[in-house]
N, C-alpha and C. Protein backbone atom coordinates (compact mmCIF):
# COMPACT_ATOMS: atom_id res chain seq x y z
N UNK A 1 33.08 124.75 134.42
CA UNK A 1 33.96 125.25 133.36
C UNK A 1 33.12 125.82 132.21
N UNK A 2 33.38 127.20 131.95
CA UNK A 2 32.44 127.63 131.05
C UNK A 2 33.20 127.06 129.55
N UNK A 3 32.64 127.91 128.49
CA UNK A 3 32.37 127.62 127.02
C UNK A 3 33.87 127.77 126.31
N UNK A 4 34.00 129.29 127.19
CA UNK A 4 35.50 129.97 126.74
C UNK A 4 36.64 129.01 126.88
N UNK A 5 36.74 128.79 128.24
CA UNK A 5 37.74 128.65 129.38
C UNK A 5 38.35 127.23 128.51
N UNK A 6 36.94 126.35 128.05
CA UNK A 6 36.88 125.28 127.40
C UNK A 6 37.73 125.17 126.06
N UNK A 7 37.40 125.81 125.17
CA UNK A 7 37.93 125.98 123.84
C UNK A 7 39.10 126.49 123.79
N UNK A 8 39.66 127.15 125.23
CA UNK A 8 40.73 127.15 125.22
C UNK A 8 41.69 126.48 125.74
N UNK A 9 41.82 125.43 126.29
CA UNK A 9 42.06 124.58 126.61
C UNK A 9 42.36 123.73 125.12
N UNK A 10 41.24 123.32 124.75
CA UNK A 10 41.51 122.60 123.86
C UNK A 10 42.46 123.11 122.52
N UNK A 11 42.47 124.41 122.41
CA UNK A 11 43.00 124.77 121.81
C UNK A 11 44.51 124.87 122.05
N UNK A 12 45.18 124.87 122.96
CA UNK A 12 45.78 124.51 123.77
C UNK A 12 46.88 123.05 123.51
N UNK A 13 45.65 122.34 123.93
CA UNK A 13 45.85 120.57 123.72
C UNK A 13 46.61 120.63 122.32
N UNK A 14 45.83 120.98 121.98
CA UNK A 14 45.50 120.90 120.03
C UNK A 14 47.32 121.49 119.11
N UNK A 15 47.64 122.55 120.22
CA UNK A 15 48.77 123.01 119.47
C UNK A 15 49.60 122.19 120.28
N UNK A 16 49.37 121.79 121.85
CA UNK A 16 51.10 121.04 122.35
C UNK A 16 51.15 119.68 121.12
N UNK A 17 49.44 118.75 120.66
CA UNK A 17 49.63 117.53 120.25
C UNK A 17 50.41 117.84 118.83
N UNK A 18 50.17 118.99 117.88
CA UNK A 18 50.67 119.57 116.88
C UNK A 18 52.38 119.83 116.85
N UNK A 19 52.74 120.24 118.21
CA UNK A 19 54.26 120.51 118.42
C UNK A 19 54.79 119.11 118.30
N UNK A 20 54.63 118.03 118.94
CA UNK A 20 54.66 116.86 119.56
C UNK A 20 54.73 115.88 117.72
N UNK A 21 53.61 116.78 117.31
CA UNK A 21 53.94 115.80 115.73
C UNK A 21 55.33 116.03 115.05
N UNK A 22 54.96 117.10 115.08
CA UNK A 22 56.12 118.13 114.25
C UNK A 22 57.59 117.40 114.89
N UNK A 23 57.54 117.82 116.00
CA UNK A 23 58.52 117.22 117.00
C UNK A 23 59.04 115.64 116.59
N UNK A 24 58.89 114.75 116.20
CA UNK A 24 58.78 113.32 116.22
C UNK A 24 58.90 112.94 114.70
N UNK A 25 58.33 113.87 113.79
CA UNK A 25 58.61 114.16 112.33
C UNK A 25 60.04 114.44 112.20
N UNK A 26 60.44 115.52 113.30
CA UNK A 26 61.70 116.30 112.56
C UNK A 26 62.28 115.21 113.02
N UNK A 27 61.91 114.03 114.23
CA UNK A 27 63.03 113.13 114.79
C UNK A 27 63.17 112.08 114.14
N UNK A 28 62.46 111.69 112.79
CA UNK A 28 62.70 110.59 112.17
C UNK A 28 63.15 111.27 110.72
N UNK A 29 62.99 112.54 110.51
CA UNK A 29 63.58 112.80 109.29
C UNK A 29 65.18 113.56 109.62
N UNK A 30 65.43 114.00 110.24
CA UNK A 30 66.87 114.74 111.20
C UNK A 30 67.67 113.57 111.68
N UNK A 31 66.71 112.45 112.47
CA UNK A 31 68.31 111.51 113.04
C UNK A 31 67.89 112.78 114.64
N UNK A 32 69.51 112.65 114.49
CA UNK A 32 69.97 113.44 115.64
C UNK A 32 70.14 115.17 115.85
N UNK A 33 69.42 115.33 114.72
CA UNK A 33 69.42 116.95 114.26
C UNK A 33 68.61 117.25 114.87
N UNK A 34 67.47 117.20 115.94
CA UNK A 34 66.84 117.55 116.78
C UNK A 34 67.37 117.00 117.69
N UNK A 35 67.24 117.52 119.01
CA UNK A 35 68.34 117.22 120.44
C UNK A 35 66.89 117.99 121.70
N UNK A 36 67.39 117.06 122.66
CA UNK A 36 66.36 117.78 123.71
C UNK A 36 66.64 119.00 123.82
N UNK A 37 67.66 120.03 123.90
CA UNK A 37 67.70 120.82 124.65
C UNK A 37 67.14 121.80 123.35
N UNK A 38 67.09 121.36 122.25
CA UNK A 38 66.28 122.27 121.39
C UNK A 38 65.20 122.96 121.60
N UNK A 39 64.40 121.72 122.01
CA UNK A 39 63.00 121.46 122.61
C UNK A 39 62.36 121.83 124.18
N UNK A 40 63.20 122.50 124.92
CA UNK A 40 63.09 122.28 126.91
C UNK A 40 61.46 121.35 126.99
N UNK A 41 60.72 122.35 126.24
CA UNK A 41 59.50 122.07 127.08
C UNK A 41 59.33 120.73 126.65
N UNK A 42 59.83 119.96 126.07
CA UNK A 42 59.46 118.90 125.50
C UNK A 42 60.30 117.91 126.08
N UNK A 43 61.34 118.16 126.92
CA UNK A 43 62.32 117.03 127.80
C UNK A 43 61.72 117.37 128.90
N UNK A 44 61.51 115.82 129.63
CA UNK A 44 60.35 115.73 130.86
C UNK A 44 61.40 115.18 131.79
């Protein structure tokens, strides 16, 4: 795995773990004002 391929990846990581905050923020300050289907990629 080169240098690139790498940093992007992580960069990557870096924004799903960022969505995922955000995500979990809006779910304790909203209640129920965030809903899965808001989210797809985020209902597993």
């Amino acid at each position: 795995m080169d240098l690139v391929e790498r940093s992007e990846l992580e960069e990557l990581q870096s924004k799903q773990v960022t969505e995922l905050k955000i995500f979990n923020s809006g779910l304790k300050i909203g209640g129920t004002k965030f809903k899965k289907q808001d989210m797809p990629h985020l209902a597993h």
